[in-house]
Protein backbone atom coordinates (compact mmCIF):
# COMPACT_ATOMS: atom_id res chain seq x y z
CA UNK A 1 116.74 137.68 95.18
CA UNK A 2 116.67 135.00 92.73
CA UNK A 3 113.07 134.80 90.36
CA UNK A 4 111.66 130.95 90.49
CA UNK A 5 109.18 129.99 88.30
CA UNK A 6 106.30 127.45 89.69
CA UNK A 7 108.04 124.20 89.20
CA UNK A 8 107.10 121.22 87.77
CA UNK A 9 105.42 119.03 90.23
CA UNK A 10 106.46 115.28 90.17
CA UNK A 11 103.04 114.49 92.31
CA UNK A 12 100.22 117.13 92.62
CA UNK A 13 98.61 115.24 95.35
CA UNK A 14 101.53 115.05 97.71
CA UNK A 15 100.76 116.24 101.06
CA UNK A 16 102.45 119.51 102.52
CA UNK A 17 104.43 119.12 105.92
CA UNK A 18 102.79 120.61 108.54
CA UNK A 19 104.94 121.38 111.69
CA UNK A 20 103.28 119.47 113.57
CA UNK A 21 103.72 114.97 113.06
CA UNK A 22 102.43 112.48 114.73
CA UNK A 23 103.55 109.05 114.96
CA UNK A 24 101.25 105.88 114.54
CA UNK A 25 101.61 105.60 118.41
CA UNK A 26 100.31 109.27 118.85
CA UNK A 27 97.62 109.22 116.78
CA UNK A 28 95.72 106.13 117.61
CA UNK A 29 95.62 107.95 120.96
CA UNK A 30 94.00 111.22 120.43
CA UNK A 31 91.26 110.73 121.89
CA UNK A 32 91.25 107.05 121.65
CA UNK A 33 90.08 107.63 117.95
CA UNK A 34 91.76 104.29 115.60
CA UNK A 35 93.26 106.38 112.47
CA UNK A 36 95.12 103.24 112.06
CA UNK A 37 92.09 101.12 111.54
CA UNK A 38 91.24 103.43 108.69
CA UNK A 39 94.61 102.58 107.47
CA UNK A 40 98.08 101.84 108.70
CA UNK A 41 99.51 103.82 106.18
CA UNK A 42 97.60 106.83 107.26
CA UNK A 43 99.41 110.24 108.35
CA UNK A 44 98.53 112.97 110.63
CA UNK A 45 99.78 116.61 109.40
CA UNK A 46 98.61 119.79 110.99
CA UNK A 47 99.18 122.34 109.21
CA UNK A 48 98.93 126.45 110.77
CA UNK A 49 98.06 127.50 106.69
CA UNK A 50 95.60 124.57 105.60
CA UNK A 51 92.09 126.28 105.81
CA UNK A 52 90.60 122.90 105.31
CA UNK A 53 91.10 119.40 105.86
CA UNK A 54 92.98 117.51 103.00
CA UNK A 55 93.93 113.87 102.04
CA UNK A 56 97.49 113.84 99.95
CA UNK A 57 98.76 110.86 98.22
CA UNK A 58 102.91 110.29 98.29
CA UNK A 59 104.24 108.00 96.33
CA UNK A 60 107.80 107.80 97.34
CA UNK A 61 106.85 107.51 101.04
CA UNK A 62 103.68 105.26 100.24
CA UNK A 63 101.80 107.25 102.19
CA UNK A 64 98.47 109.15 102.36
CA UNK A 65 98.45 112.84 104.72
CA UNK A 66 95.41 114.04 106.13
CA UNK A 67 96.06 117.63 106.73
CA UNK A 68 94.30 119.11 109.36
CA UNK A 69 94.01 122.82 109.94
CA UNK A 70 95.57 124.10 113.44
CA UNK A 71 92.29 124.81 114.89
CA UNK A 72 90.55 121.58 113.73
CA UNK A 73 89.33 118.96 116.14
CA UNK A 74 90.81 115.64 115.97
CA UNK A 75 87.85 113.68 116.43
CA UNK A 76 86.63 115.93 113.08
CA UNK A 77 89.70 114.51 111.61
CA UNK A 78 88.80 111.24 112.13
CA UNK A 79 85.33 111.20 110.85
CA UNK A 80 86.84 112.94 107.70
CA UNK A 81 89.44 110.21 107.51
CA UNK A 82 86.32 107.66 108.13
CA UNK A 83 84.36 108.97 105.43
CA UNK A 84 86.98 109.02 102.86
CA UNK A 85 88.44 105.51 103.80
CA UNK A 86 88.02 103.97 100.13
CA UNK A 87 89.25 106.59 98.48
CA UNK A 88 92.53 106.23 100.77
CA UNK A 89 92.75 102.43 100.46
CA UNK A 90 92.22 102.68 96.45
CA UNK A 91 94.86 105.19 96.13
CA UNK A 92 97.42 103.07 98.50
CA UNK A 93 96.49 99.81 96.45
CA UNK A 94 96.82 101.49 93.18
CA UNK A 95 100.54 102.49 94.02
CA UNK A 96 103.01 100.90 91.07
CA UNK A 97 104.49 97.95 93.18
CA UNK A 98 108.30 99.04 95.24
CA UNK A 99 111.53 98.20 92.54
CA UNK A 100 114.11 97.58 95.51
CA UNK A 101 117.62 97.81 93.83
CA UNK A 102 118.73 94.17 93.99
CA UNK A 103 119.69 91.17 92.08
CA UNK A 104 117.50 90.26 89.45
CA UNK A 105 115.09 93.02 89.41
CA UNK A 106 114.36 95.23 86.60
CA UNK A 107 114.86 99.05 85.77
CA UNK A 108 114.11 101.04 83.66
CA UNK A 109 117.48 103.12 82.71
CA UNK A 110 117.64 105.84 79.83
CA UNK A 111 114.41 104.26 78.26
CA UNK A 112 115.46 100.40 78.41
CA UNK A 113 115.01 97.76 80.51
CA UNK A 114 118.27 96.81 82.22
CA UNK A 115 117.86 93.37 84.77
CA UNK A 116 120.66 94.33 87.79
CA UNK A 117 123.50 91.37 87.72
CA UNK A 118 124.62 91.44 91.29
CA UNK A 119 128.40 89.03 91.60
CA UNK A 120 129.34 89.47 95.56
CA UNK A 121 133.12 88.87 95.98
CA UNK A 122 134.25 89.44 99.25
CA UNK A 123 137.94 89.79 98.02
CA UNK A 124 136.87 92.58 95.98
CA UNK A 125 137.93 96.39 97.66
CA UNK A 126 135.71 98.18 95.73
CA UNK A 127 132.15 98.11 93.99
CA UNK A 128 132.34 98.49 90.35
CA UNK A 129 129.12 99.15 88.11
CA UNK A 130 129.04 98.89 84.93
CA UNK A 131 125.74 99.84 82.56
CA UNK A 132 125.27 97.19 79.36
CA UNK A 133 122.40 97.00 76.88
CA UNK A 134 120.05 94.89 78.66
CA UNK A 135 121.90 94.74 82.61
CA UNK A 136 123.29 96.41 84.80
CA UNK A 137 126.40 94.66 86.70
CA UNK A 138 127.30 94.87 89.90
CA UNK A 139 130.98 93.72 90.92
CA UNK A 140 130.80 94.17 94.55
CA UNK A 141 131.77 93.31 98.12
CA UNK A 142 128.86 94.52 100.18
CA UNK A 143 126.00 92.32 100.87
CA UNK A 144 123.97 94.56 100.14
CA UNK A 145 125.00 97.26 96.93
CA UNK A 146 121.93 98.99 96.76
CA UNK A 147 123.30 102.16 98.11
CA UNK A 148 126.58 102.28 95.49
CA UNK A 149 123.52 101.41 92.82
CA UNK A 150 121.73 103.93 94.24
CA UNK A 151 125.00 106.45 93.77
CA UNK A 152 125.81 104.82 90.11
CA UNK A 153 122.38 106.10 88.91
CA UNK A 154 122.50 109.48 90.03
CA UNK A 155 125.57 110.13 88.74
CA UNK A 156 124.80 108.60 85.47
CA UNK A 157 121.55 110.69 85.41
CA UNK A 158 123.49 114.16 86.58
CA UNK A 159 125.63 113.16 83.57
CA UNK A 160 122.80 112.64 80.86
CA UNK A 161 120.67 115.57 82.05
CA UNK A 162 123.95 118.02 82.18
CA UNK A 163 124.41 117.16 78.35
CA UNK A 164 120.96 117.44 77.13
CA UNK A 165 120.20 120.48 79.02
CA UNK A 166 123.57 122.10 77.49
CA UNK A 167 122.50 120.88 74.41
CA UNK A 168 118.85 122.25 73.90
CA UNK A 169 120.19 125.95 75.58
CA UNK A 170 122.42 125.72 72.87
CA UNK A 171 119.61 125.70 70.27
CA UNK A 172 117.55 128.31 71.92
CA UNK A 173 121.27 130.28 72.50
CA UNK A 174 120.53 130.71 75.96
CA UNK A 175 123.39 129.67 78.63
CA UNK A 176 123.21 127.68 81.94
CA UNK A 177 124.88 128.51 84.64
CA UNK A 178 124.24 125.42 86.64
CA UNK A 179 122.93 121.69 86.49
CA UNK A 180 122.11 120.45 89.91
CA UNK A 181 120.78 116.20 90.53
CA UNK A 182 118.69 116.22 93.43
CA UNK A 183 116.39 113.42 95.36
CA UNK A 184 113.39 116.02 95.13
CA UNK A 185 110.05 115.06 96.08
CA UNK A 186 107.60 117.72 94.62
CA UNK A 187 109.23 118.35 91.62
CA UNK A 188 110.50 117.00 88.78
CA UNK A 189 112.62 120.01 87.47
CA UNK A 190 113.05 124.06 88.42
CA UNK A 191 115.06 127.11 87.00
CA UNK A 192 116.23 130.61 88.67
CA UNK A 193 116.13 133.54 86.38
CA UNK A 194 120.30 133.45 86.57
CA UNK A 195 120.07 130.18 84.65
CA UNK A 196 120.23 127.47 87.44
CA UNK A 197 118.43 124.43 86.31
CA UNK A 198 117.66 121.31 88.95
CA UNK A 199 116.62 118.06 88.20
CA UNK A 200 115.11 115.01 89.71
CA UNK A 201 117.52 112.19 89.66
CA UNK A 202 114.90 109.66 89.30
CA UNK A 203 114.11 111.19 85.64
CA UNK A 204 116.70 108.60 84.61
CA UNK A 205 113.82 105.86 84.50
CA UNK A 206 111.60 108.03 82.11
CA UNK A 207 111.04 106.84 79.02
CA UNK A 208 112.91 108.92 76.73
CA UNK A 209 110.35 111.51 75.37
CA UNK A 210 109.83 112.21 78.73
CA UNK A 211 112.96 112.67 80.17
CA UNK A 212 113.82 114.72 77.27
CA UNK A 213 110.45 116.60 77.57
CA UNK A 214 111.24 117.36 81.16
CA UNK A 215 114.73 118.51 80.48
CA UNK A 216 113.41 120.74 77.56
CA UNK A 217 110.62 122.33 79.65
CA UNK A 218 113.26 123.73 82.48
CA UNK A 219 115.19 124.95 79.51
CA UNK A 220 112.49 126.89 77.89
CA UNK A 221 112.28 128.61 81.52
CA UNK A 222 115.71 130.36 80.08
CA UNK A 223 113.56 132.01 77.54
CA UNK A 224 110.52 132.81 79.82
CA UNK A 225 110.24 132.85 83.16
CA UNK A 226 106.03 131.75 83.26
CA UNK A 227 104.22 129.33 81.52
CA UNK A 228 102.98 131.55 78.98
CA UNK A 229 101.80 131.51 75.15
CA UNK A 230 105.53 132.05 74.29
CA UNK A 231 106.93 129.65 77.07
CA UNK A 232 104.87 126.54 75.95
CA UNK A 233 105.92 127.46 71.98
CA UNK A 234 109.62 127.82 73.06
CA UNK A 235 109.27 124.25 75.14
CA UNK A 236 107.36 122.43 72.09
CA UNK A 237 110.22 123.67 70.23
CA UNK A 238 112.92 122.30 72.48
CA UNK A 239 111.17 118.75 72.47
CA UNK A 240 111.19 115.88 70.84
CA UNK A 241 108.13 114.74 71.16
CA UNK A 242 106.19 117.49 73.56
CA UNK A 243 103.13 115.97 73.32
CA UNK A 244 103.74 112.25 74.06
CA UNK A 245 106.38 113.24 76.74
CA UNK A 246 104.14 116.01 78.42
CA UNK A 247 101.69 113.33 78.56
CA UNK A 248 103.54 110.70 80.06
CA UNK A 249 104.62 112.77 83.03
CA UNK A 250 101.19 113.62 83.84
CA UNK A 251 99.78 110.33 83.85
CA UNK A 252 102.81 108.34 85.45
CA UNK A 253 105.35 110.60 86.90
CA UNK A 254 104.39 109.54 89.76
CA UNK A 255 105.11 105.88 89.23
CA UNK A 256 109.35 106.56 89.22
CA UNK A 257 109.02 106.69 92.94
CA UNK A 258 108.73 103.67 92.83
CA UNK A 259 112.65 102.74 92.43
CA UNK A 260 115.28 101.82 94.93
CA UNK A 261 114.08 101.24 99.01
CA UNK A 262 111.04 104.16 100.52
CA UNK A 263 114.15 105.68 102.32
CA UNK A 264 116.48 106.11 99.76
C-alpha cells in the first residue's frame, strides 16, 4: 500500500461531503424551516462521522456547508445555521470576486498579469492560444473559448510544475516517478512514498514564490515522509523564498479558486 503524507490543504475550512445532499428545494422543506433565508448559498451535508455540527467555507463552489451529524435534528440545524448567520454572510461576501475566462479579463499566469485577447473567426478550424508578456491570445472559432483556455492553462501549468519539480529533486538527488495536474479541491499538492507527486493546476496563478514554494514542499516529501524538524529544513532548502511563499499560501490560497467559471 502506498504511504501518503497529510497533504497540503488549498482551503482548511472546506466542508467534507457527507453522503447525504440536499438540494435548495429539499431543505427549505424540512420541516418548513427557511435555510435559504439564512442564505441562498447555504448547504446541507450530513455527515455519519461529524460528531458535531460544522459551518465550512468553499471557495471554488462559493459555498458555505453546514455539516450536520447523522443523528442531529434538523430544526437544531437550523437554529445553528440562525445563530451563525453573519459569520456565513461575511465569509460569502469576503470571497475574491469570480475571474470567468473571457475577453478582456485579467489573470494572473506564472506571476504576471496577462489581459485574455479573444479574436472569434468562424473560418478558423481550430483554437490556437498563444501566451505573450502581458496577454494571452485567443485565435478561435467557438463563441465561447473558455473551455480550450481552460485546457491551455493546465497544460501549461503540468508543463512548468513537471520542470521545477524535476529540477529541485535533482538538488536534493532524489527521483520522481510521476508528475500528475489535477483540478483538486482540498489540496494544493501530495506525494506517495514511491515518488508520485500531484499538483493543483490552478497553482499556475500563484505568484512565483509561491508556486515555487508549493512545488518545493511536495518535493521535500521525497526526503521525509512527515512534516518534521528535518522535513521543514529540507523544504526551506528547496525554496526560494520559503518564508514569503509559505506565507502567501496561507493567507490567499484560497483566493485562486477564484479563476475560470464555479464548474470548471
Amino acid at each position: 500500500m502506498k504511504k501518503r503524507v497529510k497533504p497540503l490543504n488549498s482551503e482548511r475550512t472546506r466542508a467534507r461531503s457527507g453522503r447525504d445532499l440536499f438540494t435548495l428545494e429539499e431543505e427549505s422543506g424540512w420541516y418548513g424551516l427557511p435555510f435559504s433565508d439564512i442564505s441562498p448559498r447555504l448547504k446541507l451535508s450530513v455527515s455519519e462521522r461529524a460528531k458535531r455540527m460544522a459551518l465550512r467555507l468553499d471557495p471554488r463552489s462559493r459555498l458555505v456547508h453546514l455539516v450536520i451529524p447523522k443523528r442531529a435534528s434538523m430544526r437544531t440545524a437550523y437554529l445553528f445555521a440562525e445563530q451563525n448567520k453573519e459569520w456565513i454572510r461575511e465569509k460569502l461576501r469576503d470571497l475574491p470576486k469570480q475571474v470567468p475566462f473571457k475577453n478582456g479579463e485579467v489573470l494572473p499566469i506564472l506571476g504576471r498579469d496577462r489581459t485574455i485577447i479573444v479574436c472569434y473567426n468562424p473560418a478558423l478550424k481550430t483554437t490556437e492560444i498563444t501566451l505573450k508578456k502581458d496577454e494571452l491570445i485567443v485565435l478561435t472559432n467557438k463563441a465561447d473559448p473558455s473551455v480550450r483556455i481552460r485546457r491551455f492553462l493546465i497544460d501549461l501549468a503540468r508543463e512548468k510544475l513537471t520542470e521545477m519539480a524535476l529540477e529541485k529533486a535533482a538538488l536534493l538527488r532524489r527521483r520522481i516517478m510521476e508528475v500528475q495536474v489535477k483540478d483538486t479541491r482540498s489540496r494544493w499538492g501530495s506525494c506517495t512514498e514511491d515518488g508520485r507527486i500531484s499538483f493543483s493546476w490552478r497553482l499556475i496563478f500563484a505568484p512565483a514564490k509561491a508556486f515555487d514554494y508549493v512545488v518545493a514542499h511536495e518535493v521535500a516529501h521525497l526526503c521525509h515522509m512527515d512534516h518534521s524538524d528535518n522535513f521543514w529544513r529540507v523544504c526551506e532548502r528547496a525554496s526560494r523564498d520559503y518564508e514569503e511563499g509559505k506565507s502567501w499560501m496561507a493567507l490567499n490560497g484560497h483566493a485562486l479558486m477564484r479563476f475560470g467559471n464555479i464548474t470548471s
